[in-house]
N, C-alpha and C. Protein backbone atom coordinates (compact mmCIF):
# COMPACT_ATOMS: atom_id res chain seq x y z
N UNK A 1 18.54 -19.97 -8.08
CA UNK A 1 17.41 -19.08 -8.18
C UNK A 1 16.86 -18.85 -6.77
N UNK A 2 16.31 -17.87 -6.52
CA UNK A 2 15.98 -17.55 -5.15
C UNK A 2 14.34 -17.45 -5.17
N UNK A 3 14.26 -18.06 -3.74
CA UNK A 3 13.10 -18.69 -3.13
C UNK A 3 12.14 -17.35 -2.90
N UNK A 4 10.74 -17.51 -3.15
CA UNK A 4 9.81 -16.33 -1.98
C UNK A 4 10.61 -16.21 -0.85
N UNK A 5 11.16 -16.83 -0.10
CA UNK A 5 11.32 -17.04 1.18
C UNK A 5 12.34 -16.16 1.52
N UNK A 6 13.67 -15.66 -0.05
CA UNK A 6 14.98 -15.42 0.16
C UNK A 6 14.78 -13.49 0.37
N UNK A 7 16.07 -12.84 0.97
CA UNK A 7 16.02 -11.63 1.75
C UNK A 7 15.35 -10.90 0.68
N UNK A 8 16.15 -10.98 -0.89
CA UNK A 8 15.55 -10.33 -2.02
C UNK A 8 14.50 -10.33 -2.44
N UNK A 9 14.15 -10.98 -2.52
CA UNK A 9 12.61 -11.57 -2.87
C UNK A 9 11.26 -10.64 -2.01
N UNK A 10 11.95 -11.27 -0.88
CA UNK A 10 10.92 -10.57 0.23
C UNK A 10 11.07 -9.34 0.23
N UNK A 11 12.54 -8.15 0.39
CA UNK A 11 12.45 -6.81 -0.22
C UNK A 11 11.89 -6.26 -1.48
N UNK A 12 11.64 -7.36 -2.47
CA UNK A 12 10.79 -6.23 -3.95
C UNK A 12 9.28 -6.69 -3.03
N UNK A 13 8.84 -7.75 -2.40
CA UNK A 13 7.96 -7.52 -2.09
C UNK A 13 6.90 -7.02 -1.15
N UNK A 14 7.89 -6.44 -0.41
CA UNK A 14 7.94 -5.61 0.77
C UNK A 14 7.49 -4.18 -0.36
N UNK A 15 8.71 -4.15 -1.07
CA UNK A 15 8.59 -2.70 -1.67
C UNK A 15 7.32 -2.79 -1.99
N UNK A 16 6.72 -3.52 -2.79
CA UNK A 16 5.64 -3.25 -3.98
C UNK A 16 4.67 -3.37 -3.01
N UNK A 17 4.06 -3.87 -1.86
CA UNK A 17 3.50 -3.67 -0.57
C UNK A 17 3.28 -2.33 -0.17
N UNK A 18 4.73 -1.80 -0.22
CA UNK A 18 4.59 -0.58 0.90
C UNK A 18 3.93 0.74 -0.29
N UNK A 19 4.35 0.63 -1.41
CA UNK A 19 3.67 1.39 -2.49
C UNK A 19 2.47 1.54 -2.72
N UNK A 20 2.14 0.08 -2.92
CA UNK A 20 0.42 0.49 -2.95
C UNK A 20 -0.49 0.37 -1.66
N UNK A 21 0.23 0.48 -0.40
CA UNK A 21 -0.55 1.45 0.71
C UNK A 21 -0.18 3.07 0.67
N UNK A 22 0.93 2.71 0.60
CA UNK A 22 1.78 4.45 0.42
C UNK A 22 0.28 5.02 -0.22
N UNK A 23 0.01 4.86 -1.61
CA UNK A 23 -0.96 5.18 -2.38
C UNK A 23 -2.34 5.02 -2.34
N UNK A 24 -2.70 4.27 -1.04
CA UNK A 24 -4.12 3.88 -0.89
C UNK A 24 -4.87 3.29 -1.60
N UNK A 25 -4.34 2.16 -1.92
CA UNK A 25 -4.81 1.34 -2.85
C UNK A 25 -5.11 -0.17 -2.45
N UNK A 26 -6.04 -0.37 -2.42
CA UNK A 26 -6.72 -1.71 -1.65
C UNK A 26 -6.08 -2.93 -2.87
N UNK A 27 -5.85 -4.12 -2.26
CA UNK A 27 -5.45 -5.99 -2.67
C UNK A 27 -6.32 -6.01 -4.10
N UNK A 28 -7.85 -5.50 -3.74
CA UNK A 28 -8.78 -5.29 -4.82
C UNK A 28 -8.96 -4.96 -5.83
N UNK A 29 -8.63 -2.99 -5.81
CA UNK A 29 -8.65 -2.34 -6.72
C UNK A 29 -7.04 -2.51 -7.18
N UNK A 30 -6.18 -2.87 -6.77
CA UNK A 30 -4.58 -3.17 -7.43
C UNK A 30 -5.07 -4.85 -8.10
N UNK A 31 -5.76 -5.17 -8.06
CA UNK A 31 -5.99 -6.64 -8.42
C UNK A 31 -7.14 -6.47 -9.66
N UNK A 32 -7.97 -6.01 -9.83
CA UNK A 32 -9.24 -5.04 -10.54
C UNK A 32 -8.31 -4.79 -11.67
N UNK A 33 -7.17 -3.46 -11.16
CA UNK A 33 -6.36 -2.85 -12.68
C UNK A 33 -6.09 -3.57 -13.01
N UNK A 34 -6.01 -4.85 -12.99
CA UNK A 34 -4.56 -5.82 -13.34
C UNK A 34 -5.12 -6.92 -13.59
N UNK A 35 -6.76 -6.82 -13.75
CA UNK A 35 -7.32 -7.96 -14.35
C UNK A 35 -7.22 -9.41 -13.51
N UNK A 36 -6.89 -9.00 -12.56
CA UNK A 36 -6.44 -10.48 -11.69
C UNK A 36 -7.68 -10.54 -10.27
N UNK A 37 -8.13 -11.44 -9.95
CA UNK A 37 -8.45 -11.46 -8.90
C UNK A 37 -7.95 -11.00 -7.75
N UNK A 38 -8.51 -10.97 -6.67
CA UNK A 38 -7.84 -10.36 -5.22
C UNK A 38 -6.95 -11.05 -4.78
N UNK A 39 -7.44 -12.59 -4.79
CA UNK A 39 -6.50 -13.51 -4.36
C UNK A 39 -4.97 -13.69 -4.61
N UNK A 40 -5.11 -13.43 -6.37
CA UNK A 40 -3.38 -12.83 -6.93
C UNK A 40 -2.91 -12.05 -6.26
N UNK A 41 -3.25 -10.82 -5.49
CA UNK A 41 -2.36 -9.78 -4.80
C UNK A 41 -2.10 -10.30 -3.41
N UNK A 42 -3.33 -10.99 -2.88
CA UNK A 42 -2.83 -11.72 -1.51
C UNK A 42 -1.61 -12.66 -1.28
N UNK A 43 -2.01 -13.48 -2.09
CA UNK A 43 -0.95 -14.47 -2.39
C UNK A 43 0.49 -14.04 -2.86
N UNK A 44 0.71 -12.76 -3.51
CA UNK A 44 1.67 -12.66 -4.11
C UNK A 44 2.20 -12.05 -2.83
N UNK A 45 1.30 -11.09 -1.88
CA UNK A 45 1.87 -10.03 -0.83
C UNK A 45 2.72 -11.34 0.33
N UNK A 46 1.71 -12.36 0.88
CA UNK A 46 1.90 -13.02 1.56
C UNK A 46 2.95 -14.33 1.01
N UNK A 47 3.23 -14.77 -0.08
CA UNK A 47 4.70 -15.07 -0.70
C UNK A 47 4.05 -16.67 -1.14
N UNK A 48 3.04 -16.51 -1.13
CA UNK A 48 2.67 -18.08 -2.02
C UNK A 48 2.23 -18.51 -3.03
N UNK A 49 2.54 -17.34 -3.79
CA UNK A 49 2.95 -17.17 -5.20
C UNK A 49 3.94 -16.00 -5.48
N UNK A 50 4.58 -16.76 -6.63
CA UNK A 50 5.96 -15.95 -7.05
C UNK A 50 5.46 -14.94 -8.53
N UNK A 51 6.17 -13.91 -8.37
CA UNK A 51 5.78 -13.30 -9.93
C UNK A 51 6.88 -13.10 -10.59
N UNK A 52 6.04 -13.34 -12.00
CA UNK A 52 7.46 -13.62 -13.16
C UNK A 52 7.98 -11.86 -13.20
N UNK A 53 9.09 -11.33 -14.40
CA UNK A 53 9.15 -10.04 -14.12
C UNK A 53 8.40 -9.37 -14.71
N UNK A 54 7.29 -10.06 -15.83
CA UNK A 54 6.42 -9.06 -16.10
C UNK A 54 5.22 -8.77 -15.73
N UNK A 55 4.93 -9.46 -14.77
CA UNK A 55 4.05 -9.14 -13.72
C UNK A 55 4.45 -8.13 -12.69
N UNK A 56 5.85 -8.76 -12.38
CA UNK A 56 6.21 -7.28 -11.38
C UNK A 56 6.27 -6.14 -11.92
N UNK A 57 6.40 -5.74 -13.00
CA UNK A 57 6.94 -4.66 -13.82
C UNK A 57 5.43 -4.34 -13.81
N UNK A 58 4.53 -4.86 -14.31
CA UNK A 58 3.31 -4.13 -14.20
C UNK A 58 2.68 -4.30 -12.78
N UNK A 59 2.92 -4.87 -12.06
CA UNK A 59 2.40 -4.00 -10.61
C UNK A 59 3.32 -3.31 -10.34
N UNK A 60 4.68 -3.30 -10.19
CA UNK A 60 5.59 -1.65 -9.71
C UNK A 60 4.80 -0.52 -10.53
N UNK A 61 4.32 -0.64 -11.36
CA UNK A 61 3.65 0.57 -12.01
C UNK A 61 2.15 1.10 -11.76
N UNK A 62 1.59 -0.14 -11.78
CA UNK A 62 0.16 0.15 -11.23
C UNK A 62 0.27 0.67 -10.07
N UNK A 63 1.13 0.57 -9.13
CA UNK A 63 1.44 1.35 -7.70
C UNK A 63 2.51 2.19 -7.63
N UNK A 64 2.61 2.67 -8.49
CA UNK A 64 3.95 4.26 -8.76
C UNK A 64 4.99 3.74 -8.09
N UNK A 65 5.57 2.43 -8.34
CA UNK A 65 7.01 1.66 -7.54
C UNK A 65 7.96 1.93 -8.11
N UNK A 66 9.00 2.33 -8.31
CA UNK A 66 9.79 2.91 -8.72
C UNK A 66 11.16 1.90 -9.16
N UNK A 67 10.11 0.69 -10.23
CA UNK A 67 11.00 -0.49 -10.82
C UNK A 67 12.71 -0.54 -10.64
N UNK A 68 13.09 0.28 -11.56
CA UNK A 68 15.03 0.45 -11.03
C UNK A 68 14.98 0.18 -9.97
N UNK A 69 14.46 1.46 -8.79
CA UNK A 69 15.06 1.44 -7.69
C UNK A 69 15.17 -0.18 -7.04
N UNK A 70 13.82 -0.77 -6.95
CA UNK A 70 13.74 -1.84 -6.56
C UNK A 70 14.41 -2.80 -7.36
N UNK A 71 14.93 -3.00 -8.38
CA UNK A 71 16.13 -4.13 -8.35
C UNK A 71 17.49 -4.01 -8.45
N UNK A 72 17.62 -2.47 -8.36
CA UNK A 72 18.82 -2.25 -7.62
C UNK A 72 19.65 -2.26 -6.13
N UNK A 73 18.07 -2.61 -5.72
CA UNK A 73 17.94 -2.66 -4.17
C UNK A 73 18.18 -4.52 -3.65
N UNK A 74 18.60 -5.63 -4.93
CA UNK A 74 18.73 -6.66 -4.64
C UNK A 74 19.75 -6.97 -4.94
């Protein structure tokens, strides 16, 4: 199983990063939709917490990420 740390890992979370700036969307208000504190999006951006896939699946969406692409991209 691969680490936060591993190339893949860090590319969906790169992606899902670059989306919700792409979109102007603050740690906050992506953390707000999603019922989660701020700290969940920090932590998840900065890799010290891992997300299961249905967490990713609902933030690739809350930030118009374009799910396929990104795990076809691993």
């Amino acid at each position: 199983m691969a680490s936060v740390y591993s190339d893949e890992y860090q590319r969906v979370i790169n992606a899902l990063k670059k989306a919700r700036k792409d979109k102007g969307i603050t740690q906050a208000q992506l953390a707000e939709a999603l019922g989660k504190p701020q700290s969940f999006i920090a932590k998840v951006e900065s890799g010290e917490r891992r997300l299961d896939v249905v967490e990713f699946v609902h933030l690739a969406k809350r930030v118009g990420a374009d799910v396929q692409g990104i795990i076809a991209s691993i």
